[in-house]
N, C-alpha and C. Protein backbone atom coordinates (compact mmCIF):
# COMPACT_ATOMS: atom_id res chain seq x y z
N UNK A 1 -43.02 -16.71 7.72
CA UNK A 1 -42.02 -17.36 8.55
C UNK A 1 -40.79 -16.48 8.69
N UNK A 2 -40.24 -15.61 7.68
CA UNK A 2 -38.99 -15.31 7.55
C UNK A 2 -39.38 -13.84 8.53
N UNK A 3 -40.25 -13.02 8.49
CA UNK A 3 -40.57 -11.89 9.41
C UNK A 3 -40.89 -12.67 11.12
N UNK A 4 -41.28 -13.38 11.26
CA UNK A 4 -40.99 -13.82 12.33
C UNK A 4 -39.89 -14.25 12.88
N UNK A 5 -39.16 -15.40 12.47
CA UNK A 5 -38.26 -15.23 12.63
C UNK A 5 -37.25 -14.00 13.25
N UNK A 6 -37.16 -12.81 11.91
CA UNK A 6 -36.11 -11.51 12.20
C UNK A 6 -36.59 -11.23 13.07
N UNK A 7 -38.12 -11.25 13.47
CA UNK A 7 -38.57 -9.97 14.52
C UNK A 7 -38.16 -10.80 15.81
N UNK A 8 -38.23 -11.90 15.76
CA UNK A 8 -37.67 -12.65 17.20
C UNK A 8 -36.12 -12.46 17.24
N UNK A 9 -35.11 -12.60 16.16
CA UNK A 9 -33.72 -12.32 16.17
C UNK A 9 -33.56 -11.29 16.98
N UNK A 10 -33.71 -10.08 16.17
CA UNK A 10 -34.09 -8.58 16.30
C UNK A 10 -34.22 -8.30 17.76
N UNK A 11 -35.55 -9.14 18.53
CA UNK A 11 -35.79 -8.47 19.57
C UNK A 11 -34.31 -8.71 20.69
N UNK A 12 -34.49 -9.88 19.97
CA UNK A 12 -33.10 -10.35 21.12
C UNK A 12 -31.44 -9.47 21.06
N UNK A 13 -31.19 -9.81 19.75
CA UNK A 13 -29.59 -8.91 19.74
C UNK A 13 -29.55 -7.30 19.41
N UNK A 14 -30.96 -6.38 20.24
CA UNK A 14 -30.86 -5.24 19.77
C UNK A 14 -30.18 -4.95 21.31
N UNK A 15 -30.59 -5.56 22.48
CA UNK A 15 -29.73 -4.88 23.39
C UNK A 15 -28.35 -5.53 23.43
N UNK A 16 -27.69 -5.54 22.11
CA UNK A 16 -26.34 -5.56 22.16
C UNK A 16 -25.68 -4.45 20.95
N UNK A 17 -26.90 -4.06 20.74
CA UNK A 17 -26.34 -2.64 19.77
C UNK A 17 -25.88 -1.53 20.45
N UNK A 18 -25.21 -0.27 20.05
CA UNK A 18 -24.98 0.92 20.18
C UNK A 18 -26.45 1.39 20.12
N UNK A 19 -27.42 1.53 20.40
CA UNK A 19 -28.62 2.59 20.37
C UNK A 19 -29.46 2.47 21.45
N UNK A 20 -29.83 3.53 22.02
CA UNK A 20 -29.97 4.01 23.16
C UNK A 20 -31.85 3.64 23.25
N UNK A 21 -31.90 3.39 24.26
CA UNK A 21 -33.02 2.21 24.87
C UNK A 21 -34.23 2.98 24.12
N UNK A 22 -34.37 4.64 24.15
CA UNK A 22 -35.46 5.42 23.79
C UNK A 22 -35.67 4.66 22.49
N UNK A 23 -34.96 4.84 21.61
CA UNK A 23 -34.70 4.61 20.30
C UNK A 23 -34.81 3.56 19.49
N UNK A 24 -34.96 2.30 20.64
CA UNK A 24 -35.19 0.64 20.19
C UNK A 24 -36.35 0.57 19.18
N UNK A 25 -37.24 0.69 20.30
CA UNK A 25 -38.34 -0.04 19.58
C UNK A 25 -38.83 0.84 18.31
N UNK A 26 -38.42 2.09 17.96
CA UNK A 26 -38.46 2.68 16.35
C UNK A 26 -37.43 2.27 15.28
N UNK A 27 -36.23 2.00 16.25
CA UNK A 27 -35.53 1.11 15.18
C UNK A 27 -35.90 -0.17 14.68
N UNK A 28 -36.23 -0.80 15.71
CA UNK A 28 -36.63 -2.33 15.55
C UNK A 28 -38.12 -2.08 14.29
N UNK A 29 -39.17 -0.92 14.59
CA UNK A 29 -40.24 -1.00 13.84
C UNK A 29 -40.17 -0.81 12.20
N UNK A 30 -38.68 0.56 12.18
CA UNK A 30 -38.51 0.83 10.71
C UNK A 30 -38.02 -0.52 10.14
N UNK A 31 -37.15 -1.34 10.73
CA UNK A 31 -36.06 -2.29 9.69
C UNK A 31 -36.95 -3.73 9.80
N UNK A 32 -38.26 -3.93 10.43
CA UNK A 32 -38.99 -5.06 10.48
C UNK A 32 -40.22 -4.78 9.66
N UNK A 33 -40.51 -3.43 8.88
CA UNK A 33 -41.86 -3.32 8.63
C UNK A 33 -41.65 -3.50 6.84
N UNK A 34 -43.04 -4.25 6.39
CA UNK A 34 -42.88 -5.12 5.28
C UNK A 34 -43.72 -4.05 4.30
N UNK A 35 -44.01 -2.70 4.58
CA UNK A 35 -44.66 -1.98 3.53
C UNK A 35 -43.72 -0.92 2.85
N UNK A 36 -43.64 -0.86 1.95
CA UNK A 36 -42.91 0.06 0.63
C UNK A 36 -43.42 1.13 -0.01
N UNK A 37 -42.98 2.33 0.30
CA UNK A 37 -43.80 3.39 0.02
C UNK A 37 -42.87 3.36 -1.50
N UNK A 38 -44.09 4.10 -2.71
CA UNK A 38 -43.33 4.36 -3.45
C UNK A 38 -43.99 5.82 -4.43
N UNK A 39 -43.25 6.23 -5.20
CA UNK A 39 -43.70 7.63 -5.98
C UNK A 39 -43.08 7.11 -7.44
N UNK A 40 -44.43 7.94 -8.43
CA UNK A 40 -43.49 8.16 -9.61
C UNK A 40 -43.38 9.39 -10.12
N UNK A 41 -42.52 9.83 -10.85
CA UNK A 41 -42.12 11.20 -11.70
C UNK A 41 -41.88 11.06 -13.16
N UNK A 42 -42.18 12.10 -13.22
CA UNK A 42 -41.75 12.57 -14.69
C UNK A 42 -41.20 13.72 -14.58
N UNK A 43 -40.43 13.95 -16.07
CA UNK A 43 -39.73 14.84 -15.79
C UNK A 43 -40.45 16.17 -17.25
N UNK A 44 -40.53 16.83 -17.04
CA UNK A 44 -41.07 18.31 -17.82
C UNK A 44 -40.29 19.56 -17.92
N UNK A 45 -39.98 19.84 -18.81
CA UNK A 45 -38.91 20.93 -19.11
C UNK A 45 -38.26 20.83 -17.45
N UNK A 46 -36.87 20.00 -17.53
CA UNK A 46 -35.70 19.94 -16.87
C UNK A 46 -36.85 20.24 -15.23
N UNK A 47 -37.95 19.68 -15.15
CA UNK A 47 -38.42 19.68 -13.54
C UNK A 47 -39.19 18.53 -13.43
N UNK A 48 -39.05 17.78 -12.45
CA UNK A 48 -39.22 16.74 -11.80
C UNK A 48 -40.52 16.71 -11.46
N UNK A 49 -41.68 16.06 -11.76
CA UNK A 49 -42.84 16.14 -10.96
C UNK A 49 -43.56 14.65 -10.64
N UNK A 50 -43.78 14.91 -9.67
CA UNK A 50 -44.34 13.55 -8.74
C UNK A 50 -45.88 13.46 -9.28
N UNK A 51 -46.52 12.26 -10.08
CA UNK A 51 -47.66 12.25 -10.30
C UNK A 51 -48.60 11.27 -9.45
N UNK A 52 -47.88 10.10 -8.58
CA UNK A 52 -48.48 9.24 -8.14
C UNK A 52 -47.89 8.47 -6.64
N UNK A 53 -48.08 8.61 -5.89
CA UNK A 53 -47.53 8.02 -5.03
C UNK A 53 -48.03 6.92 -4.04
N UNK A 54 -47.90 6.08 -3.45
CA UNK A 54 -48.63 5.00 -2.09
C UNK A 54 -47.94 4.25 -1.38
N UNK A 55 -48.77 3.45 -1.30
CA UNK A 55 -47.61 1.98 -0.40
C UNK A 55 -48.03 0.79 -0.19
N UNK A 56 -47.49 -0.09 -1.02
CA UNK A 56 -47.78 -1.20 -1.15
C UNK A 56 -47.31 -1.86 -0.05
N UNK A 57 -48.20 -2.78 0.27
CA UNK A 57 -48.44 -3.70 1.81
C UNK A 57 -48.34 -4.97 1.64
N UNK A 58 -47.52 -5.27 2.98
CA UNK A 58 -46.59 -6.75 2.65
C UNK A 58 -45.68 -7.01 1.70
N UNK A 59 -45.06 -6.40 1.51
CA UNK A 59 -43.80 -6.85 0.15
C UNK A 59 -42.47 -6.73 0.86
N UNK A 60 -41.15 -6.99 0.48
CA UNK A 60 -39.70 -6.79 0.55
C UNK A 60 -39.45 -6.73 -0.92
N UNK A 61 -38.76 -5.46 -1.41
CA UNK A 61 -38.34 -4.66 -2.23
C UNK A 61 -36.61 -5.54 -2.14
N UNK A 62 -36.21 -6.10 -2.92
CA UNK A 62 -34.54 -6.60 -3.16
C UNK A 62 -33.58 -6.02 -2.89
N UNK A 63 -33.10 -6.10 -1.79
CA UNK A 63 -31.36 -5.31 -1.07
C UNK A 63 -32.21 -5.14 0.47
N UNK A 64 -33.65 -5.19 0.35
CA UNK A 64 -33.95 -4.77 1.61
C UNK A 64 -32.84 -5.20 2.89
N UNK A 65 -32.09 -4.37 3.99
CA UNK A 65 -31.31 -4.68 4.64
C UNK A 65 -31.69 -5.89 5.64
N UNK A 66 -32.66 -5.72 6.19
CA UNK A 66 -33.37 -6.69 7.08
C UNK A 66 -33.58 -7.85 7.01
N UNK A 67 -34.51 -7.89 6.04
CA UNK A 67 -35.68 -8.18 5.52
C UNK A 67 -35.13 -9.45 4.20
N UNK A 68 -34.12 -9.16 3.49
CA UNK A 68 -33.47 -10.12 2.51
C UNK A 68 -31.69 -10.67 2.78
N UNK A 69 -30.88 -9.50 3.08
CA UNK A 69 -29.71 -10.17 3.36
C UNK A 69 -29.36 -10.29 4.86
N UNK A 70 -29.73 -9.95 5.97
CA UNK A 70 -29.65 -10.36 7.14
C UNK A 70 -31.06 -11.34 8.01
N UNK A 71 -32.19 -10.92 6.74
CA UNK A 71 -33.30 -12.11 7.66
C UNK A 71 -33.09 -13.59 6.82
N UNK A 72 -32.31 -13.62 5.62
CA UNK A 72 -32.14 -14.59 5.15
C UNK A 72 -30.45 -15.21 5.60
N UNK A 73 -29.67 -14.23 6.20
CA UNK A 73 -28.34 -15.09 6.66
C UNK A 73 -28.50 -15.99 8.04
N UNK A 74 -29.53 -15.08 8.69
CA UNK A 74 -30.19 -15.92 9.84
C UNK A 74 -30.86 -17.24 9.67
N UNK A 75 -31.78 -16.82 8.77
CA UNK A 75 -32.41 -17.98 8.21
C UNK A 75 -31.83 -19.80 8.13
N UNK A 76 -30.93 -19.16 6.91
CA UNK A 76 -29.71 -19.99 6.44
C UNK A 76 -28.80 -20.82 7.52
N UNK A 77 -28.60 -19.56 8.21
CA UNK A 77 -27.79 -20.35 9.70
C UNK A 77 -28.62 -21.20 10.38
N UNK A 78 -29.60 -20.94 11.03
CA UNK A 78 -30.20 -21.49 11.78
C UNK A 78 -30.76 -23.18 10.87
N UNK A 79 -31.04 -22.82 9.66
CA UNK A 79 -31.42 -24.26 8.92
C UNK A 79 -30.00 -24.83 9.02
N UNK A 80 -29.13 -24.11 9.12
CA UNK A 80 -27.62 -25.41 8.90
C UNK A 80 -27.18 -25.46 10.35
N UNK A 81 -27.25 -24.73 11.37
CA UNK A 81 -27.35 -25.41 12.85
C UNK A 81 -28.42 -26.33 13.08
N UNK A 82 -29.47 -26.53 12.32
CA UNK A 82 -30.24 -27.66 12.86
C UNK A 82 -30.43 -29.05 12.20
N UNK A 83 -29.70 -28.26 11.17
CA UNK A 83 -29.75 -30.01 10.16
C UNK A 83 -28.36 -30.60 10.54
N UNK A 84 -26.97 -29.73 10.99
CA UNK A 84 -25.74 -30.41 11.59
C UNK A 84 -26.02 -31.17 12.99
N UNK A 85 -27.14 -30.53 13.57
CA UNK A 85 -27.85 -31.18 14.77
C UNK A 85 -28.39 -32.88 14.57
N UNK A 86 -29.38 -32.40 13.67
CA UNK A 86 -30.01 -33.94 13.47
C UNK A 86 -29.38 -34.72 12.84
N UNK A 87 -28.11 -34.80 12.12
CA UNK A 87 -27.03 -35.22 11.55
C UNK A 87 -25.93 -35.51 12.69
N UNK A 88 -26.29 -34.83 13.90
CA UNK A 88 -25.20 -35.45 14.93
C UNK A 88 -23.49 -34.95 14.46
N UNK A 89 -23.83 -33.96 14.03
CA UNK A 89 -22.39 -33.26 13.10
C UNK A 89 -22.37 -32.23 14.55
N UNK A 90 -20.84 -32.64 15.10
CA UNK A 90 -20.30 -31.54 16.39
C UNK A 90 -19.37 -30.63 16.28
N UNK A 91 -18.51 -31.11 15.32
CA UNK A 91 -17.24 -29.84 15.07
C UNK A 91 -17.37 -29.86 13.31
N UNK A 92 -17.64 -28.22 13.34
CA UNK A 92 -17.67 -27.82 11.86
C UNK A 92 -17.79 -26.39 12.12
N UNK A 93 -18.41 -25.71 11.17
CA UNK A 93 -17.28 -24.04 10.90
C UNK A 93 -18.50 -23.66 9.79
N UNK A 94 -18.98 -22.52 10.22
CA UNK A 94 -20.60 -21.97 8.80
C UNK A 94 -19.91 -20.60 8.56
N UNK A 95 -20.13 -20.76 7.42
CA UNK A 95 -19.99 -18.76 6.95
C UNK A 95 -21.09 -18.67 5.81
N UNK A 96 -21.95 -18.18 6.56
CA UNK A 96 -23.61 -17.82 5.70
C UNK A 96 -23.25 -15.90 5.28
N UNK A 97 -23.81 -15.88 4.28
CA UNK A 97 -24.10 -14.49 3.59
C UNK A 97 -25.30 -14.61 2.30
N UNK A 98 -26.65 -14.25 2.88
CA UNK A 98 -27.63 -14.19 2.55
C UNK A 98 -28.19 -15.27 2.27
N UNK A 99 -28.60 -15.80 1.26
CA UNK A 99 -28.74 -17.63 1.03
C UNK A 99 -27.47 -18.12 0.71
N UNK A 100 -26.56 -17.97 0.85
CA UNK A 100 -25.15 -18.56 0.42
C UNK A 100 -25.14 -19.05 1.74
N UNK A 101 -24.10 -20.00 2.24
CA UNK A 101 -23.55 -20.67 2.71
C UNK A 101 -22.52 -22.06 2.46
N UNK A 102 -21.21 -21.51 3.40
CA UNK A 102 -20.43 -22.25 3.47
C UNK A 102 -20.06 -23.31 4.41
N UNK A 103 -19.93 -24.83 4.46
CA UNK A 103 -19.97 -25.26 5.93
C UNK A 103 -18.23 -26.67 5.40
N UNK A 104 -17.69 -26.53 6.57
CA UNK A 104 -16.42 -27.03 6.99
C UNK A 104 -16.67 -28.25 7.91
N UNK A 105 -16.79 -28.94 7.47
CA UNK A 105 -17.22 -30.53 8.90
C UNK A 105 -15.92 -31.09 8.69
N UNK A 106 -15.57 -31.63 10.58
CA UNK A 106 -14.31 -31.70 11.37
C UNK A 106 -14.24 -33.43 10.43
N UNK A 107 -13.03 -33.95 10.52
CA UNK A 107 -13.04 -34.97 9.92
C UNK A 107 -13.58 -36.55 10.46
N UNK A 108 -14.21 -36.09 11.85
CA UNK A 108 -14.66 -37.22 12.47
C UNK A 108 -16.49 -37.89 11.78
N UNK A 109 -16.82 -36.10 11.28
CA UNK A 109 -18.25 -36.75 11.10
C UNK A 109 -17.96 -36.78 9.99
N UNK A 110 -17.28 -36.94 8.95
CA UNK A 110 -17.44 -36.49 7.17
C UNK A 110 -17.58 -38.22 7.09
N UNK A 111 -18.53 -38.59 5.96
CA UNK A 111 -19.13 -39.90 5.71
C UNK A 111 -17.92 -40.32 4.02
């Protein structure tokens, strides 16, 4: 649900970015794609060596930019624009940052 979602966000507010039309749809592919390449090392007299590397498929790795703090502030918003909806709540005020959210209801709907 939550990759759908972004990738529908995404498609929509990228032509309001700074990046040039060539360039979309590789941007849009790097910051929507759910596989994680990863390597390990060791280290041997003061040198670094890579013994293993791949990429694990389907995951979000924690800080992911997309993918955890902007596909989940969307998220968040959109669940508190639609539950102030079915609540019939008209004047109020959201400040979402990742699953956090803050919401301000006008004093007409507060119960």
């Amino acid at each position: 649900m939550d990759l759908y979602i972004v990738k529908r966000l995404f498609k929509s507010l990228i032509r309001y970015l700074d990046i040039p039309y060539a360039f979309r749809n590789t941007v849009y592919l790097v910051l929507t794609k759910i596989d994680m390449s990863f390597y390990s090392v060791y280290t041997h007299e003061r040198r670094r060596i890579k013994f293993m590397t791949g990429v694990i498929h389907g995951t979000v790795y924690s800080g992911h930019p997309t993918r955890t703090t902007w596909g989940n502030s969307m998220r968040v918003y959109l669940y508190t624009k639609f539950c102030m909806y079915l609540a019939g709540i008209t004047k109020y005020k959201i400040w979402v940052c990742g699953d956090d959210m803050l919401a301000i209801i006008g004093k007409n709907d507060r119960e």
